[in-house]
C-alpha atoms as a PDB file:
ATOM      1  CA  UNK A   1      -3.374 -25.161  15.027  1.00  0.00           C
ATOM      2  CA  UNK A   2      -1.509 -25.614  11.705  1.00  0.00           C
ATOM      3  CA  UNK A   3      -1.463 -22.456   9.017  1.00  0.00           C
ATOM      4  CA  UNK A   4       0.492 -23.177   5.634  1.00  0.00           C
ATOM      5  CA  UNK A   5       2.258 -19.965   4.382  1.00  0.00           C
ATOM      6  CA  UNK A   6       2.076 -20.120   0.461  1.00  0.00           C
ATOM      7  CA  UNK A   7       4.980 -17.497   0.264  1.00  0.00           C
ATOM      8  CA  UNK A   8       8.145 -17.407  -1.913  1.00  0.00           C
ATOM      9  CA  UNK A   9      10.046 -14.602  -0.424  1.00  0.00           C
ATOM     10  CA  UNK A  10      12.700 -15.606   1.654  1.00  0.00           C
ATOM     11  CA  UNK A  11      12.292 -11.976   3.708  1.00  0.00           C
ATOM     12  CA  UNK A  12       8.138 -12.548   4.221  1.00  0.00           C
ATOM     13  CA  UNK A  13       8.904 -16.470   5.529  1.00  0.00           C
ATOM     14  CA  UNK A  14      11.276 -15.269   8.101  1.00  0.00           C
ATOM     15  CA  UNK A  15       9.160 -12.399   9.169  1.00  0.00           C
ATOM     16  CA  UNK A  16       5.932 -15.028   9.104  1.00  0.00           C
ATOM     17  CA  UNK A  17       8.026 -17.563  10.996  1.00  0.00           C
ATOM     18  CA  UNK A  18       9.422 -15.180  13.942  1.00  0.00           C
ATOM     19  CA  UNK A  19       5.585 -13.522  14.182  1.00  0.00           C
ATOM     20  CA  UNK A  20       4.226 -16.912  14.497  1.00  0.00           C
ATOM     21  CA  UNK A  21       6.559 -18.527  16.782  1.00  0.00           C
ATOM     22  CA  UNK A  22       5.606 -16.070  18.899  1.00  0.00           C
ATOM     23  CA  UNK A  23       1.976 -16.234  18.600  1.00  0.00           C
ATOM     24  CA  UNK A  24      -0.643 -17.120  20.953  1.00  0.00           C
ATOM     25  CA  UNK A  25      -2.408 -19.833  20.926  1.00  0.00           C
ATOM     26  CA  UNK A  26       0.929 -21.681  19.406  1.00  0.00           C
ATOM     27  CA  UNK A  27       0.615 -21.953  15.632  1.00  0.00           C
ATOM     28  CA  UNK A  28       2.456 -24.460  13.847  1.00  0.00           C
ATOM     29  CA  UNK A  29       3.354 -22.578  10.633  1.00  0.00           C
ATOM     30  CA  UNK A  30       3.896 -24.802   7.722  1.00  0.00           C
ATOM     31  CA  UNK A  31       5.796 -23.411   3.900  1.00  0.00           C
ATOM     32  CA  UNK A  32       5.346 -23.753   0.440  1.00  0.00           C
ATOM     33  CA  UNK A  33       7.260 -21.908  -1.795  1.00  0.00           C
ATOM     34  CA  UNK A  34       5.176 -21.534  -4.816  1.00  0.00           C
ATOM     35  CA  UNK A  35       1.774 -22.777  -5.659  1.00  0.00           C
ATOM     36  CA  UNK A  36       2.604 -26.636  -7.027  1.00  0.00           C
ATOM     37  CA  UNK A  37       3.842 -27.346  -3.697  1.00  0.00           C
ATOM     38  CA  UNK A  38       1.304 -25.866  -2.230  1.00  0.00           C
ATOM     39  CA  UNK A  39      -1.548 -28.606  -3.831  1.00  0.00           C
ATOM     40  CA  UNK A  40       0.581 -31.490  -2.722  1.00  0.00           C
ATOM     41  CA  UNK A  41       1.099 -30.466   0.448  1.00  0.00           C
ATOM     42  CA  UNK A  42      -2.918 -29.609   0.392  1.00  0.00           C
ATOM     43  CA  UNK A  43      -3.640 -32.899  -2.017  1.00  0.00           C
ATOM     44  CA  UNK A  44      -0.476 -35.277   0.580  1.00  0.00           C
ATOM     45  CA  UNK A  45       1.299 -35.994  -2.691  1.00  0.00           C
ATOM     46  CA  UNK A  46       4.560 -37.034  -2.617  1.00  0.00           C
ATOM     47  CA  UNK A  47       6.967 -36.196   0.589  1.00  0.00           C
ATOM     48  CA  UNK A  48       3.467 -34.587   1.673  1.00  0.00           C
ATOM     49  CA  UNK A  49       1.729 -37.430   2.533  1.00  0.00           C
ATOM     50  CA  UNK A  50       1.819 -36.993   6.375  1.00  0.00           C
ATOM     51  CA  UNK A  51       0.607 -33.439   5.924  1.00  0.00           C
ATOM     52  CA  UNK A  52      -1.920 -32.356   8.794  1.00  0.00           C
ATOM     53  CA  UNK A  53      -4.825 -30.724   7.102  1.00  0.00           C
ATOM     54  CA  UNK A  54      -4.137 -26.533   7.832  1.00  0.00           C
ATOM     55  CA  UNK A  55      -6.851 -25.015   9.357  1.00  0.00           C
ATOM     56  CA  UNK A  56      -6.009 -21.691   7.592  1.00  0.00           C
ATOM     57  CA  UNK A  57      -4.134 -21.059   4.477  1.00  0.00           C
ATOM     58  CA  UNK A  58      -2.513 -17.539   3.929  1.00  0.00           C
ATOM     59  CA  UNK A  59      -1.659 -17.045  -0.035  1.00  0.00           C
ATOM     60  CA  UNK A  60       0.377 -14.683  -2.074  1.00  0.00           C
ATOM     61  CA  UNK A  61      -0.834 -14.213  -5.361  1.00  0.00           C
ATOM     62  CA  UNK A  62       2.892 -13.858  -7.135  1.00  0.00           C
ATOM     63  CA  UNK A  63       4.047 -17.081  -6.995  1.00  0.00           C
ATOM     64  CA  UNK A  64       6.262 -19.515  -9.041  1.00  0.00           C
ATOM     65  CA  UNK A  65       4.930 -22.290 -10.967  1.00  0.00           C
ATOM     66  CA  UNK A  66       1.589 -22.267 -10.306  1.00  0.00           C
ATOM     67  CA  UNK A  67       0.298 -18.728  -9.616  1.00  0.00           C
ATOM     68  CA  UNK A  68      -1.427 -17.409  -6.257  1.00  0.00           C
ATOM     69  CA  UNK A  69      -4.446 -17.208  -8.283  1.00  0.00           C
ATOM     70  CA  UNK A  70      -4.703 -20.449  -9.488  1.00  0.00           C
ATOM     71  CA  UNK A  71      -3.852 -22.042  -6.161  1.00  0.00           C
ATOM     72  CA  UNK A  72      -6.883 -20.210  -5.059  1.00  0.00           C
ATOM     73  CA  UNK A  73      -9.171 -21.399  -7.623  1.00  0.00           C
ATOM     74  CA  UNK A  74      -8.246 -25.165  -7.138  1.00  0.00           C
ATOM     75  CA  UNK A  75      -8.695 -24.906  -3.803  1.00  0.00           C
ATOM     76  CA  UNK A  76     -12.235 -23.372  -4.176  1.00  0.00           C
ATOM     77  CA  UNK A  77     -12.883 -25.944  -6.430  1.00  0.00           C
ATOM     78  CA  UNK A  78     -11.954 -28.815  -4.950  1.00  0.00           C
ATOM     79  CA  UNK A  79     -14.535 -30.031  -2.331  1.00  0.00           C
ATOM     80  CA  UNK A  80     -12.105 -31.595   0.257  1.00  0.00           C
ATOM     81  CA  UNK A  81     -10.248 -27.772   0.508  1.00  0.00           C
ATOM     82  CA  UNK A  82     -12.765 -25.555  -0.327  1.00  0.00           C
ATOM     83  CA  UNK A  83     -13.851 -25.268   3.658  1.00  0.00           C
ATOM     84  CA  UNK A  84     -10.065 -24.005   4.536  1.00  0.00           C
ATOM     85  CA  UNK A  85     -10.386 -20.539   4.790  1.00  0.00           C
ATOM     86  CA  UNK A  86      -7.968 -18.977   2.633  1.00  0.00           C
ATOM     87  CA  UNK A  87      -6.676 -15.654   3.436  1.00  0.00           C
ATOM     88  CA  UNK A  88      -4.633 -13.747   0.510  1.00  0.00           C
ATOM     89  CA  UNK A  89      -1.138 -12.061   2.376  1.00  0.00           C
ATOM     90  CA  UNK A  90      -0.025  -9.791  -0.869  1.00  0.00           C
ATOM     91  CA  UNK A  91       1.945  -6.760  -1.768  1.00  0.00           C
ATOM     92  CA  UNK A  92      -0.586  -6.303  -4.745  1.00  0.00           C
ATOM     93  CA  UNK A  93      -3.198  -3.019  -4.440  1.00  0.00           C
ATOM     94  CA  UNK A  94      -4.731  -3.548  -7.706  1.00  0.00           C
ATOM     95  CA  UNK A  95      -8.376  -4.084  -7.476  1.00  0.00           C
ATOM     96  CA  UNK A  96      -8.599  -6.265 -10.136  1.00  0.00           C
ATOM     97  CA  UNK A  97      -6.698  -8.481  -8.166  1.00  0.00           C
ATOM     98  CA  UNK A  98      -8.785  -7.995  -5.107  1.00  0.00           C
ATOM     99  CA  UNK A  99     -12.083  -8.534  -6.865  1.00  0.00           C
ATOM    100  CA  UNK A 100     -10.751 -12.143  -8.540  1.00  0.00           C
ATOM    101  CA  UNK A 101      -9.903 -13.004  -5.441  1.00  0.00           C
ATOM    102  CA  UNK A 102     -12.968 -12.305  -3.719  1.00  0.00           C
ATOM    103  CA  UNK A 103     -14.808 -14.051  -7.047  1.00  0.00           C
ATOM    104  CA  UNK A 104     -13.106 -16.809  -6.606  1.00  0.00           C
ATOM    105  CA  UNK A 105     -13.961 -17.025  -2.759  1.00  0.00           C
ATOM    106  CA  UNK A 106     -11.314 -16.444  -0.586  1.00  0.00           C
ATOM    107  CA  UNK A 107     -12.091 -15.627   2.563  1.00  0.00           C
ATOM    108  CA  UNK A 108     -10.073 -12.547   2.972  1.00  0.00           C
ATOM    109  CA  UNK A 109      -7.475 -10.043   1.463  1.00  0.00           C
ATOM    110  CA  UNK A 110      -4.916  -8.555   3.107  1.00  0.00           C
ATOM    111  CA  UNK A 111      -2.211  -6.899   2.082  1.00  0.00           C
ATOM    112  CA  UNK A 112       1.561  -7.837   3.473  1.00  0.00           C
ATOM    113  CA  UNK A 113       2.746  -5.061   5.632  1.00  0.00           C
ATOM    114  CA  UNK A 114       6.459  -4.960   5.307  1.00  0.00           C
ATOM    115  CA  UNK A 115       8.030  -3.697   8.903  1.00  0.00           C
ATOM    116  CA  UNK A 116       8.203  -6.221  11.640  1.00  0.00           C
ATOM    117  CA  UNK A 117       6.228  -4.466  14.099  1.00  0.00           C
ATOM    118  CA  UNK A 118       3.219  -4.075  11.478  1.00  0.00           C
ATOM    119  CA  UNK A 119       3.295  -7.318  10.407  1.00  0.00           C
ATOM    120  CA  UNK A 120       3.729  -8.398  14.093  1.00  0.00           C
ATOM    121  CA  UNK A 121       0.578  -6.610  14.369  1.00  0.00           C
ATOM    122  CA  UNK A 122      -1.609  -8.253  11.333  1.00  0.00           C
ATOM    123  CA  UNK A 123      -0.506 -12.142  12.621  1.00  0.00           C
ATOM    124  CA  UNK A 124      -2.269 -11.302  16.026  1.00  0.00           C
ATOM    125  CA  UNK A 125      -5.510  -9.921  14.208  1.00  0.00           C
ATOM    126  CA  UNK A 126      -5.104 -13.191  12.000  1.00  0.00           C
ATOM    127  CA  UNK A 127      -4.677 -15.140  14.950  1.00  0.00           C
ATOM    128  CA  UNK A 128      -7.466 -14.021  17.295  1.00  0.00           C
ATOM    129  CA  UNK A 129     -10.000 -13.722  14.460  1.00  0.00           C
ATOM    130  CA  UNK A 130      -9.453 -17.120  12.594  1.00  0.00           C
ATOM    131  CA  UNK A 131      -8.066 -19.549  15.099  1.00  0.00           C
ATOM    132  CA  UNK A 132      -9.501 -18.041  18.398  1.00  0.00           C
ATOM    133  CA  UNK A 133     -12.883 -16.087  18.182  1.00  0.00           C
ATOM    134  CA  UNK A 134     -14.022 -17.789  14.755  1.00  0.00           C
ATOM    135  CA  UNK A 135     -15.621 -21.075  14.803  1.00  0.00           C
ATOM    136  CA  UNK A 136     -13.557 -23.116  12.069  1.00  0.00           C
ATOM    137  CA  UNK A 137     -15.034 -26.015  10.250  1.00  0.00           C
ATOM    138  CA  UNK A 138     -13.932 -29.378  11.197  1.00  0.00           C
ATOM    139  CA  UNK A 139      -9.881 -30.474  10.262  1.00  0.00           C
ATOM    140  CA  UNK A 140     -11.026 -32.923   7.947  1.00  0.00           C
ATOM    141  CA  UNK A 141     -13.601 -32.629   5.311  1.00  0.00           C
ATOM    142  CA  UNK A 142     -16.391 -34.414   6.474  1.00  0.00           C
ATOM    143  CA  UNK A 143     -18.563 -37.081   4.877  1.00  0.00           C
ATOM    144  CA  UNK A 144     -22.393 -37.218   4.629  1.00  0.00           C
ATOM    145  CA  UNK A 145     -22.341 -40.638   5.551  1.00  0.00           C
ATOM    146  CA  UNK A 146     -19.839 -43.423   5.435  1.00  0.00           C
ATOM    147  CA  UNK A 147     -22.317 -45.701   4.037  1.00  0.00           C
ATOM    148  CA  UNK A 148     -22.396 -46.272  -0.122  1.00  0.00           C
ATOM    149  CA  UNK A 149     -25.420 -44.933  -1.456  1.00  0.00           C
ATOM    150  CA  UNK A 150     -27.796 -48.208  -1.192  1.00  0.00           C
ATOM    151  CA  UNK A 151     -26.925 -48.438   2.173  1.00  0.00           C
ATOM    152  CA  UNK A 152     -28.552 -45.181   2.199  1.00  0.00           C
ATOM    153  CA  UNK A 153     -31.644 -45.601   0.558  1.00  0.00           C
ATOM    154  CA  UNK A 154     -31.824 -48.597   2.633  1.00  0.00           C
ATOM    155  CA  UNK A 155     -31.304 -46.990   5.859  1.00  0.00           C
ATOM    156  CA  UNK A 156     -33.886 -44.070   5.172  1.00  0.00           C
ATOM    157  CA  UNK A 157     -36.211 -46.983   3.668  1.00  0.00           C
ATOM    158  CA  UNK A 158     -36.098 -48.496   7.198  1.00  0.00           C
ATOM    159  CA  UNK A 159     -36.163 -45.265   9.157  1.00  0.00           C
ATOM    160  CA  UNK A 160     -39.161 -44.335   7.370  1.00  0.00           C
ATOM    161  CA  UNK A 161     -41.012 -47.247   8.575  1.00  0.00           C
ATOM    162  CA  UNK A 162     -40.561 -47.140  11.811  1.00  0.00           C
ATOM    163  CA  UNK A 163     -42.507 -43.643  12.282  1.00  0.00           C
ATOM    164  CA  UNK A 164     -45.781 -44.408  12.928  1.00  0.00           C
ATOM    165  CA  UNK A 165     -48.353 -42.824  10.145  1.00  0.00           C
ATOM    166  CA  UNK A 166     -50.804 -40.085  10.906  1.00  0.00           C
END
């Protein structure tokens, strides 16, 4: 399973990284450290282009850049990210902040404990909710159909006449 961290405290990676390494099933935990290189690793731009496709995205909302906020809302709004769930991991209380969030659809919102143990804690509820008991979509958006649009009409056109008529 791959989960990309959207974090840019150094103290919150390293406490991500040793709760993750640790984590069952394994995670592999991928960074950004603010929210423009976030979208290319999400988007494969640049050095990204190998990028697997997370199957969860945790996001703090104070970020450089591009703001946690933002991130969120181009993800919702782009339709090859919008099925990641996206779980917001943030010191911030204000409800304001919780109800923009939730507006703009992520999944979840969590607040970042700060001991070890506690945050030890919320990556195992994380973990066995979203990547073990909860059916995630598939790692790749899918298509419809890999056929252009006449192919389509063409297909359904001969589907159609094949069922016999009442």
């Amino acid at each position: 399973m791959d989960v990309l961290l959207v974090e840019d405290n150094p103290g919150d990676i390293r406490l991500a990284q040793e709760c993750f390494h640790i984590a069952e099933p394994p995670i592999n935990l991928h960074i950004a450290r603010d929210g423009v290189e976030a979208m290319a690793f999400l988007r494969r731009e640049g050095d990204n282009v190998h990028s697997p496709r997370p199957n969860l995205i945790l996001l703090d909302l104070n970020l450089p850049k591009m703001d946690g906020r933002q991130v969120l809302a181009e993800i919702k709004n782009d339709v090859g990210l919008k099925s990641i769930p996206t779980i917001i991991l943030t010191s911030s209380e204000l409800i304001t902040d919780i109800n923009h969030c939730y507006e703009d659809y992520a999944n979840c919102y969590l607040r970042k404990p700060t001991s070890w143990d506690a945050f030890n804690v919320l990556v195992g509820v994380v973990n066995r909710f979203w990547l073990v008991e909860f059916s995630l979509p598939a790692n790749e958006p899918h298509e419809a159909m890999d056929l252009e649009p006449v192919a389509v009409a063409e297909f359904e056109a001969r589907t159609l006449n094949r069922q016999p008529m009442p």
